[in-house]
C-alpha atoms as a PDB file:
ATOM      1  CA  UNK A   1      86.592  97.359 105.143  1.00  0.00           C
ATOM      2  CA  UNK A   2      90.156  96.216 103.889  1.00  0.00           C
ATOM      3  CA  UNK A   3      90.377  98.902 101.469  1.00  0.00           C
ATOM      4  CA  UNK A   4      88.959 101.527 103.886  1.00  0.00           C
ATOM      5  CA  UNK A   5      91.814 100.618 106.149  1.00  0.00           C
ATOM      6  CA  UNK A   6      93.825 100.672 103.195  1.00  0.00           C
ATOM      7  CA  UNK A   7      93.380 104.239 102.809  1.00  0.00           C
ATOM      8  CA  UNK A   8      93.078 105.116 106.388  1.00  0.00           C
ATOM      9  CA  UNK A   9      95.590 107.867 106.447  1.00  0.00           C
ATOM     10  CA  UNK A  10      93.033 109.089 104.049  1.00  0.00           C
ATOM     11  CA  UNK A  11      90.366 110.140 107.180  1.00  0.00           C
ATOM     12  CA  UNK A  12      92.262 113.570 107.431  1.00  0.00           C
ATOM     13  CA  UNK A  13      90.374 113.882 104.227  1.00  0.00           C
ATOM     14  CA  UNK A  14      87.033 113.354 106.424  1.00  0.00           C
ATOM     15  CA  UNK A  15      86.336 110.696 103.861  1.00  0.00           C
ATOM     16  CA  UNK A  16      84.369 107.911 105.157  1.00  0.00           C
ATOM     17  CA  UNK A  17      83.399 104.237 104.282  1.00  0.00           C
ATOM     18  CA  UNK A  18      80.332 104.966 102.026  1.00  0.00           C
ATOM     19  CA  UNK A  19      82.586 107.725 100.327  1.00  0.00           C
ATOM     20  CA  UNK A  20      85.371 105.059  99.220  1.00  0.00           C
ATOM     21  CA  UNK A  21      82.589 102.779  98.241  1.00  0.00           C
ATOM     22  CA  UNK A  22      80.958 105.753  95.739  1.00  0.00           C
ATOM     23  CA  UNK A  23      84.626 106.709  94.461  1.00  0.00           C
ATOM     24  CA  UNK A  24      85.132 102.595  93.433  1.00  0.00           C
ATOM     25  CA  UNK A  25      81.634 102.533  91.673  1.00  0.00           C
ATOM     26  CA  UNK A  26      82.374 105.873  89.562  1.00  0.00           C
ATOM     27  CA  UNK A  27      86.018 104.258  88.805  1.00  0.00           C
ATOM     28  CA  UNK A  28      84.495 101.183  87.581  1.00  0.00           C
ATOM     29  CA  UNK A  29      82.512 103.224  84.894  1.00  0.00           C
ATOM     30  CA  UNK A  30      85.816 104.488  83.310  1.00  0.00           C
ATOM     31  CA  UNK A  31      87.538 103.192  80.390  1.00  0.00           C
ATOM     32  CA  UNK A  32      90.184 100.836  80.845  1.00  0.00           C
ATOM     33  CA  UNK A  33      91.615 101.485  77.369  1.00  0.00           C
ATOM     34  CA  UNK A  34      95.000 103.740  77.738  1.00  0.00           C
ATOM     35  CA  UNK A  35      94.762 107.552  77.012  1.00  0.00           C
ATOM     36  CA  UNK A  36      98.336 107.170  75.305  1.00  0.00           C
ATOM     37  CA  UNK A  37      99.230 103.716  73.203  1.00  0.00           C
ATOM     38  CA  UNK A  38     103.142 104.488  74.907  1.00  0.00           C
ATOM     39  CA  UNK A  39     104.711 104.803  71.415  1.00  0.00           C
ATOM     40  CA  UNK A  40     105.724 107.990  72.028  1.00  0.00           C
ATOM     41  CA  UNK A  41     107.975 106.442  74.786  1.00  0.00           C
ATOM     42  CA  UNK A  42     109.254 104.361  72.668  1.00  0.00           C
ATOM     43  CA  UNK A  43     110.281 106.637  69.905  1.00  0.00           C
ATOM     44  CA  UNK A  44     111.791 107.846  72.360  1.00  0.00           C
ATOM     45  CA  UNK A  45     113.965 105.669  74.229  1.00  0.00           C
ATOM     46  CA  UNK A  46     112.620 101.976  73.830  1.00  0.00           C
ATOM     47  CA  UNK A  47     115.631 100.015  76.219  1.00  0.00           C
ATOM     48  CA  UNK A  48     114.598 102.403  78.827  1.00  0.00           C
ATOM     49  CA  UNK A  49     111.027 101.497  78.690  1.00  0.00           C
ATOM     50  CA  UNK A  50     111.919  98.164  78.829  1.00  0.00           C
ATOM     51  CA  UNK A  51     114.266  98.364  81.670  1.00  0.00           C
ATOM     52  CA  UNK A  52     116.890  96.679  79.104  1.00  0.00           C
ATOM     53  CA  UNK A  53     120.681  97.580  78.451  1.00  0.00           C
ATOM     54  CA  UNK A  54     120.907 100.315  76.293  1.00  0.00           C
ATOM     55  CA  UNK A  55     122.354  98.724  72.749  1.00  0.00           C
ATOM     56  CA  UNK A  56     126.430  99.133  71.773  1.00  0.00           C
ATOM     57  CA  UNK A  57     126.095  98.592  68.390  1.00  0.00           C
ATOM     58  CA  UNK A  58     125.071 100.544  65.415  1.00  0.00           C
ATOM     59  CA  UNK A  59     121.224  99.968  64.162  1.00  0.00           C
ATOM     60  CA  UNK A  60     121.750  97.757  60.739  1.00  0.00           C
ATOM     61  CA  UNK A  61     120.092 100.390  58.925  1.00  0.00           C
ATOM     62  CA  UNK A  62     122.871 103.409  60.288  1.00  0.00           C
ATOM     63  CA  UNK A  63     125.619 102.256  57.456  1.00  0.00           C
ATOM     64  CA  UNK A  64     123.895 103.317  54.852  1.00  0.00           C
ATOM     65  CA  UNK A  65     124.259 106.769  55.723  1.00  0.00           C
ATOM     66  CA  UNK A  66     127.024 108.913  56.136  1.00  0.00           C
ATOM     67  CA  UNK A  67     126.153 112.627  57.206  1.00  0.00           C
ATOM     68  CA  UNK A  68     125.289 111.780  61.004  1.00  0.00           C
ATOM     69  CA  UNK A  69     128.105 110.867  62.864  1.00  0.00           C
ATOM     70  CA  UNK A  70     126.428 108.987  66.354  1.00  0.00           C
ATOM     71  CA  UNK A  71     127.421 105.641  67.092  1.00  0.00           C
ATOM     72  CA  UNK A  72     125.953 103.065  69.333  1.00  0.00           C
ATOM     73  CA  UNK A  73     122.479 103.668  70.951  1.00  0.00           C
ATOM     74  CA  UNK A  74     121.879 106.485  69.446  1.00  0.00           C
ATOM     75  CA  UNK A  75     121.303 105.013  66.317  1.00  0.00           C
ATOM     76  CA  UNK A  76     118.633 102.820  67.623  1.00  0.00           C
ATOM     77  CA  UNK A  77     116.459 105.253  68.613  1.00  0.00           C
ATOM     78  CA  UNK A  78     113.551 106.014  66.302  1.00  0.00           C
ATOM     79  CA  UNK A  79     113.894 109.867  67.294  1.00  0.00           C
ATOM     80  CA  UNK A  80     117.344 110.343  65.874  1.00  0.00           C
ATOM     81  CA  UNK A  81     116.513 108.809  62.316  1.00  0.00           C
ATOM     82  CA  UNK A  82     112.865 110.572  61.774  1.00  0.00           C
ATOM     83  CA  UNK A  83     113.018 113.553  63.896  1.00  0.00           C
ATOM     84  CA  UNK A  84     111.133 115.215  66.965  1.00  0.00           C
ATOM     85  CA  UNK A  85     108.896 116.460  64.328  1.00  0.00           C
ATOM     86  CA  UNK A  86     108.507 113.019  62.837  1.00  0.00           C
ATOM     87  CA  UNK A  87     109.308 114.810  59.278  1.00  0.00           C
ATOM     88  CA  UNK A  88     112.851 112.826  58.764  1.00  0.00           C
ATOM     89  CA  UNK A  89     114.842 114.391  55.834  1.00  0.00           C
ATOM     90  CA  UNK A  90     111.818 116.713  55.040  1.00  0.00           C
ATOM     91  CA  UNK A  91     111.947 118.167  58.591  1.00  0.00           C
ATOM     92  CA  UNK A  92     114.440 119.792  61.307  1.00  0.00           C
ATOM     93  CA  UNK A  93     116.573 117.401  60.679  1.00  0.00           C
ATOM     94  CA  UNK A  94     117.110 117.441  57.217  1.00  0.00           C
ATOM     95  CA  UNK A  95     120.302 119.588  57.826  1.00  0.00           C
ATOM     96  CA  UNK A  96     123.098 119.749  60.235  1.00  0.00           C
ATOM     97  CA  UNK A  97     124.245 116.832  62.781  1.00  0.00           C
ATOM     98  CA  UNK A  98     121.053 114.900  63.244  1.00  0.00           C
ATOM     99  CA  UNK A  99     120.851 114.701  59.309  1.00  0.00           C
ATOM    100  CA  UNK A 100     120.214 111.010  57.970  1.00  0.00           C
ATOM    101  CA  UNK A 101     118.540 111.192  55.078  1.00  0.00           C
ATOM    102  CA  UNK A 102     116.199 108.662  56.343  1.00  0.00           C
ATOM    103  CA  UNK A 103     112.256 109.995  55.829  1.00  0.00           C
ATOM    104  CA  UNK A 104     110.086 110.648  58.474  1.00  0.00           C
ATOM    105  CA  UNK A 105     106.780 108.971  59.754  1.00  0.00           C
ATOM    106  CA  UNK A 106     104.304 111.728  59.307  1.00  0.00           C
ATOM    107  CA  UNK A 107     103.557 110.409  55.986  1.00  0.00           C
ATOM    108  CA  UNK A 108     102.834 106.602  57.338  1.00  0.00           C
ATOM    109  CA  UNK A 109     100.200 107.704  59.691  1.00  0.00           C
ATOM    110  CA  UNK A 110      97.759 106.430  56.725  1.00  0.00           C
ATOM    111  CA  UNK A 111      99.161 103.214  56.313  1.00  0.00           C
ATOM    112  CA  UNK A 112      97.470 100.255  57.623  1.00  0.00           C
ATOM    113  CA  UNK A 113      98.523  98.152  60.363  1.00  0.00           C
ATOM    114  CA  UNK A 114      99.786  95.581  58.957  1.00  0.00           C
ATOM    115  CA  UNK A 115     102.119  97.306  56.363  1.00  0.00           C
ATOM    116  CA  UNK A 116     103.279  99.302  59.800  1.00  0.00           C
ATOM    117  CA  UNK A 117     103.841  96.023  61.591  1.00  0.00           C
ATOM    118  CA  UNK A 118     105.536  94.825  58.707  1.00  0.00           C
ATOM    119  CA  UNK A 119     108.333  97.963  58.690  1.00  0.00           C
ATOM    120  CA  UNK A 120     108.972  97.604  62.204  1.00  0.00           C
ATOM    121  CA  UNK A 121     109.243  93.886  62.343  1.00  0.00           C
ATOM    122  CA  UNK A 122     111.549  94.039  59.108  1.00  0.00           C
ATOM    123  CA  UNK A 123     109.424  91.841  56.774  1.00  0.00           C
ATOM    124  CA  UNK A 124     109.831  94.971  54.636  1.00  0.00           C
ATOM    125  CA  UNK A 125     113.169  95.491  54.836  1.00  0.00           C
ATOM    126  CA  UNK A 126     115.451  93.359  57.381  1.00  0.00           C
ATOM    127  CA  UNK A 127     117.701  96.111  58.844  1.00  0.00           C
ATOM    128  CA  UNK A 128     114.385  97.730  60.146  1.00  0.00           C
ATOM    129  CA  UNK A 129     113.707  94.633  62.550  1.00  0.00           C
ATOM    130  CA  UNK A 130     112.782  95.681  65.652  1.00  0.00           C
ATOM    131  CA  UNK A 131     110.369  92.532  66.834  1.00  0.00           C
ATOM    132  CA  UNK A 132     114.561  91.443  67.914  1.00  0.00           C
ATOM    133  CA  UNK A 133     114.155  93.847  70.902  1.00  0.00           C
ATOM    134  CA  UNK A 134     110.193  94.854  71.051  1.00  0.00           C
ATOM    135  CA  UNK A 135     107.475  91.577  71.533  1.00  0.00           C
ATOM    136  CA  UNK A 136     104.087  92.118  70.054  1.00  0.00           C
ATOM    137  CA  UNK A 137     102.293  94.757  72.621  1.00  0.00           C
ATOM    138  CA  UNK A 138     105.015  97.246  72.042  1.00  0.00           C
ATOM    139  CA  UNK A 139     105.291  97.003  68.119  1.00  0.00           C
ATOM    140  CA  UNK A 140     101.496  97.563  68.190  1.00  0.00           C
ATOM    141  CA  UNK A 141     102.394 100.476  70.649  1.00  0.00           C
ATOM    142  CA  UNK A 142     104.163 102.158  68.039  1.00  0.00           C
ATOM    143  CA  UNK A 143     101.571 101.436  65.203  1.00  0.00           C
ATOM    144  CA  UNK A 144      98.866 103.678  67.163  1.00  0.00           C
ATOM    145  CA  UNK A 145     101.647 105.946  67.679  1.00  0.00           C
ATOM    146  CA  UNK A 146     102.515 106.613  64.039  1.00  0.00           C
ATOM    147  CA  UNK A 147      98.624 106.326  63.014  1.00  0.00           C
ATOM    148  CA  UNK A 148      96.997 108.412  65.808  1.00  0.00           C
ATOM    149  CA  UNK A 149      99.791 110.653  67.977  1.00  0.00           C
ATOM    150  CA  UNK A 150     102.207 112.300  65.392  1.00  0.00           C
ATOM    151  CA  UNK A 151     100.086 115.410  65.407  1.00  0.00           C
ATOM    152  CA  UNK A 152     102.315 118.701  63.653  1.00  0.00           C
ATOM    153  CA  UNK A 153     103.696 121.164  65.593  1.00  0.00           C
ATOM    154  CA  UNK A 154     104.766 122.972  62.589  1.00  0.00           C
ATOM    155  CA  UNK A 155     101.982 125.962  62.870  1.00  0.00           C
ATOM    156  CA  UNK A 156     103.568 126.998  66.520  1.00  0.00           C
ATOM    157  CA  UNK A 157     107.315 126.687  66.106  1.00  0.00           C
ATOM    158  CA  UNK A 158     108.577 129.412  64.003  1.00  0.00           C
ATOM    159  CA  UNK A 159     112.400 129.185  62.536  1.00  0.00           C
ATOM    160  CA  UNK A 160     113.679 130.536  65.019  1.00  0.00           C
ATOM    161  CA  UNK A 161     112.752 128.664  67.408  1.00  0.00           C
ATOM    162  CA  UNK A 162     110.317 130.616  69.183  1.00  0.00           C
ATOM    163  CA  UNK A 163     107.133 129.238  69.424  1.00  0.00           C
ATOM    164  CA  UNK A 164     103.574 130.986  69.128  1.00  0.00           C
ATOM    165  CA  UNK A 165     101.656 130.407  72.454  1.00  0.00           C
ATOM    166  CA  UNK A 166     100.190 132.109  74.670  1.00  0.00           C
ATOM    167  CA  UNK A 167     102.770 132.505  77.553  1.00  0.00           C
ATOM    168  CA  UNK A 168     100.666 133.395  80.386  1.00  0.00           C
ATOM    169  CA  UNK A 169      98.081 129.958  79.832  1.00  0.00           C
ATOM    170  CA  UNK A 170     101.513 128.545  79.969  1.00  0.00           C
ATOM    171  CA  UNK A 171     102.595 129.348  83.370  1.00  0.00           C
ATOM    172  CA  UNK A 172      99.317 128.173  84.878  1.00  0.00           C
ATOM    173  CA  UNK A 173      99.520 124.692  83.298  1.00  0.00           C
ATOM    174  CA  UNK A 174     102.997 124.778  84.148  1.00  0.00           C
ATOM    175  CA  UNK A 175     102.286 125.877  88.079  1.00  0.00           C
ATOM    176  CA  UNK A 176      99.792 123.533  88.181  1.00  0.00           C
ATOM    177  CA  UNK A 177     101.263 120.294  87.030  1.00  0.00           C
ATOM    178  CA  UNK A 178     105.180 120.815  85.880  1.00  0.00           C
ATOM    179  CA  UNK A 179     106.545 122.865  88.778  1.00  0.00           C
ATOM    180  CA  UNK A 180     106.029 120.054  91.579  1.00  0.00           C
ATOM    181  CA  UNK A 181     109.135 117.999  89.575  1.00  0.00           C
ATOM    182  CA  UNK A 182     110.694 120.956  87.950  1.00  0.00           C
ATOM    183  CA  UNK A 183     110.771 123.619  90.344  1.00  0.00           C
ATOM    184  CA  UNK A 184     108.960 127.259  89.502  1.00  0.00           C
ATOM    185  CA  UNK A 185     111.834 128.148  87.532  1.00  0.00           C
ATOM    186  CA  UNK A 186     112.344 124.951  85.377  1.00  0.00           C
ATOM    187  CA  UNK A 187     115.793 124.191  87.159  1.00  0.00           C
ATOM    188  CA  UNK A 188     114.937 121.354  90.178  1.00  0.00           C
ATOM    189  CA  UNK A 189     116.284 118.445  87.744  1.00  0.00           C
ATOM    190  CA  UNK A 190     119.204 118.782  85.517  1.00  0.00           C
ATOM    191  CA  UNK A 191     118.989 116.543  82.492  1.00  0.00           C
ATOM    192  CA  UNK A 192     122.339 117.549  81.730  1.00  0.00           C
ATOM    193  CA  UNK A 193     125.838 117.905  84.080  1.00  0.00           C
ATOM    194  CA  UNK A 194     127.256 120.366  86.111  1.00  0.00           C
ATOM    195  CA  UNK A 195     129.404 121.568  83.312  1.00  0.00           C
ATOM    196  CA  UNK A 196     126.517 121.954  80.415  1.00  0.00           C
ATOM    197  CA  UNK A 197     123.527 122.002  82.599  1.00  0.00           C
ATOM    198  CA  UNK A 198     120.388 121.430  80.725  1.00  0.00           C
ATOM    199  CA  UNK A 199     116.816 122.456  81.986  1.00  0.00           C
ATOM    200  CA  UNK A 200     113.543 122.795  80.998  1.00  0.00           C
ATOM    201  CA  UNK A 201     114.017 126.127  79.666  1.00  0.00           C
ATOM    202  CA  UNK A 202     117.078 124.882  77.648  1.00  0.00           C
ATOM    203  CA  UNK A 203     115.290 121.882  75.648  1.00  0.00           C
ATOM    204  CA  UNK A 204     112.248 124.648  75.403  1.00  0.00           C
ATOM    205  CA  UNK A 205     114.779 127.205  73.744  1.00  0.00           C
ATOM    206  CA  UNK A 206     117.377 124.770  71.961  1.00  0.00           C
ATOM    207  CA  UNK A 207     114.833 122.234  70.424  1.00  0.00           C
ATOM    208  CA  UNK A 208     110.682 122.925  70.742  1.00  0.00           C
ATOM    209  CA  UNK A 209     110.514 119.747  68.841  1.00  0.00           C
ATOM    210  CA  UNK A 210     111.537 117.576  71.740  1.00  0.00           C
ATOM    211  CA  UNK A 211     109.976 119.870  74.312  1.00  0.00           C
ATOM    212  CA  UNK A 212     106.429 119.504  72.626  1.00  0.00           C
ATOM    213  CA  UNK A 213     107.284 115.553  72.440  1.00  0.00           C
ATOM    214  CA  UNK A 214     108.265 115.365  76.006  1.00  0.00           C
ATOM    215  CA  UNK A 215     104.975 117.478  77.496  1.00  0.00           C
ATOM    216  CA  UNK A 216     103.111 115.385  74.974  1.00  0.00           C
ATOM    217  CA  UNK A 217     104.222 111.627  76.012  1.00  0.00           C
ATOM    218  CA  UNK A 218     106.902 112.297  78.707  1.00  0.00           C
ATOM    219  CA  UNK A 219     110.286 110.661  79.470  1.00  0.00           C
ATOM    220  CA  UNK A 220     111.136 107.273  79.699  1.00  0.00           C
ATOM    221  CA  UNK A 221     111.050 105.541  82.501  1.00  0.00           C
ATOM    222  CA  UNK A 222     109.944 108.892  84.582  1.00  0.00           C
ATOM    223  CA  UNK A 223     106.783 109.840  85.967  1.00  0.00           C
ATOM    224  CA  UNK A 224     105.850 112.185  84.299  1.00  0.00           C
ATOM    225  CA  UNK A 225     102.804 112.342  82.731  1.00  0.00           C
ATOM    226  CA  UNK A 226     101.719 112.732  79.213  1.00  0.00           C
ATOM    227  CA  UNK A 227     100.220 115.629  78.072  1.00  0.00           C
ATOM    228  CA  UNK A 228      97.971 114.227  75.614  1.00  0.00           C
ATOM    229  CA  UNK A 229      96.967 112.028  78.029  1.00  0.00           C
ATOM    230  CA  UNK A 230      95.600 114.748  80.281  1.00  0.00           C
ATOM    231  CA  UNK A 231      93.779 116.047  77.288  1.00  0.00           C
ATOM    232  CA  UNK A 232      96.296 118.967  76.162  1.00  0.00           C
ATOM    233  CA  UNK A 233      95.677 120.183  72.714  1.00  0.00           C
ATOM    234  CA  UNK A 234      98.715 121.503  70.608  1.00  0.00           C
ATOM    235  CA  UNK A 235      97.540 124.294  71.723  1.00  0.00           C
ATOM    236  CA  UNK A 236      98.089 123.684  75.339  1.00  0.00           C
ATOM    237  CA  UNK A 237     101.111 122.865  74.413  1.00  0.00           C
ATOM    238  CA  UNK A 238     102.355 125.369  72.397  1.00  0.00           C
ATOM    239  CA  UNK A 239     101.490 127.564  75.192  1.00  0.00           C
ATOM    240  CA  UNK A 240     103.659 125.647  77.377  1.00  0.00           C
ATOM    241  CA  UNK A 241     106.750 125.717  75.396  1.00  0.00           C
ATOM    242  CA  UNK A 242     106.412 129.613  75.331  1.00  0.00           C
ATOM    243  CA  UNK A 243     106.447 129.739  78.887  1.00  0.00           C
ATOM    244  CA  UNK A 244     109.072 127.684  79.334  1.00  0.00           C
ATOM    245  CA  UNK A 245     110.886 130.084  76.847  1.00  0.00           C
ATOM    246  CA  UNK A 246     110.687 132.506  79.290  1.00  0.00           C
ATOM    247  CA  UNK A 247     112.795 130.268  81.694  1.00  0.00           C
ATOM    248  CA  UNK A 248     116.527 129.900  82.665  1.00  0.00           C
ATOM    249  CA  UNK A 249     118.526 128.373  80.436  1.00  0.00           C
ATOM    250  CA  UNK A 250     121.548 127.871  82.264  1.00  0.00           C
END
């Protein structure tokens, strides 16, 4: 009875007691293991995951190369040294600003968990340690991450940027799920500022790489839902992205 009550505002729904009772029974038969380890998240942005200060200092590893010119927490996120397409030096960017040198992960998604555990934790090399700032559950996180979610986005993206999708799949996905945040035309939230305004259409058009990230795991510390989590293929994805090609920029 408590958790009919609980839900009470719920009778405009004509839902009754025997209803709620059904709906807890078929929720008890799902799995309770996560859809998404939250890696992706973390390759992201880890600090604002965690809820922690964002770091002022360079990542150890940072001095050792000299072509990218980002200071402070930039350097500390896993994004910035191995890419949006997880390729490092072999990918996107192994030229212009973002350029490191550093190699990407695609390669490591055969390695076994323990040799992963052992980059990020820096028994391998001590300027990798991230077990200083990520405990146990989020170290594995990014294990499953690097083993099971870096799928390759390289087949839809062409070098221009455009991406091969199917635009009009996009815009119902995108109507259906995206819009209630973003608006119909991509422009409710600003990720940028007045003066260089950034929208969905903008990260869609200026960097696919991060737009097929984003709709795959979503954005730190926002709700907003991950796309592999919901079952989106690349695919699905790729048809997103060209839709959201087809939005304003600015």
């Amino acid at each position: 009875a408590g958790i009919y009550l609980g839900f009470n505002d719920a009778k405009i729904n004509d839902w009754t007691q025997a209803d709620f009772v059904n709906f807890l029974a078929y929720a008890q038969t799902l799995s309770t293991e996560p859809a998404v380890s939250g890696g992706g998240l973390l390759y992201d942005k880890w600090w604002e995951v965690l809820g922690a200060d964002k770091p002022t200092t360079d990542q150890p590893l940072w001095k050792t190369q000299t072509t990218n010119t980002r200071t402070g927490a930039d350097t500390w996120r896993c994004k910035e040294c191995h890419g949006w397409d997880y390729k490092g030096k072999d990918g996107v960017y192994g030229s212009g600003s973002h350029q490191t040198g550093f190699p990407g992960i695609r390669d490591a998604a055969s390695m076994s968990s323990e040799d992963l555990t052992a980059w990020l934790t820096g028994a391998k090399n001590p300027d990798h340690d991230f077990s200083q700032v990520l405990d146990e559950v989020y170290i594995n996180a990014l294990v499953t991450f690097v083993q099971k979610e870096t799928l390759d986005s390289a087949a839809y993206i062409n070098a221009d940027k455009t991406v091969n999708g199917d635009a009009a799949r996009g815009k119902v996905k995108f109507e259906k799920t995206c819009a209630a945040c973003h608006g119909t035309d991509g422009k409710k939230i600003n990720f940028g500022d007045a003066a260089e305004p950034e929208y969905v259409g903008t990260v869609a058009a200026d960097n696919p790489w991060e737009f097929f990230h984003k709709v795959s795991f979503g954005q730190p510390a926002e709700p907003m839902p991950a796309g592999i989590g919901l079952g989106y293929t690349l695919e699905d994805r790729a048809n997103l992205a060209a839709y959201a090609q087809t939005l304003p920029t600015k």
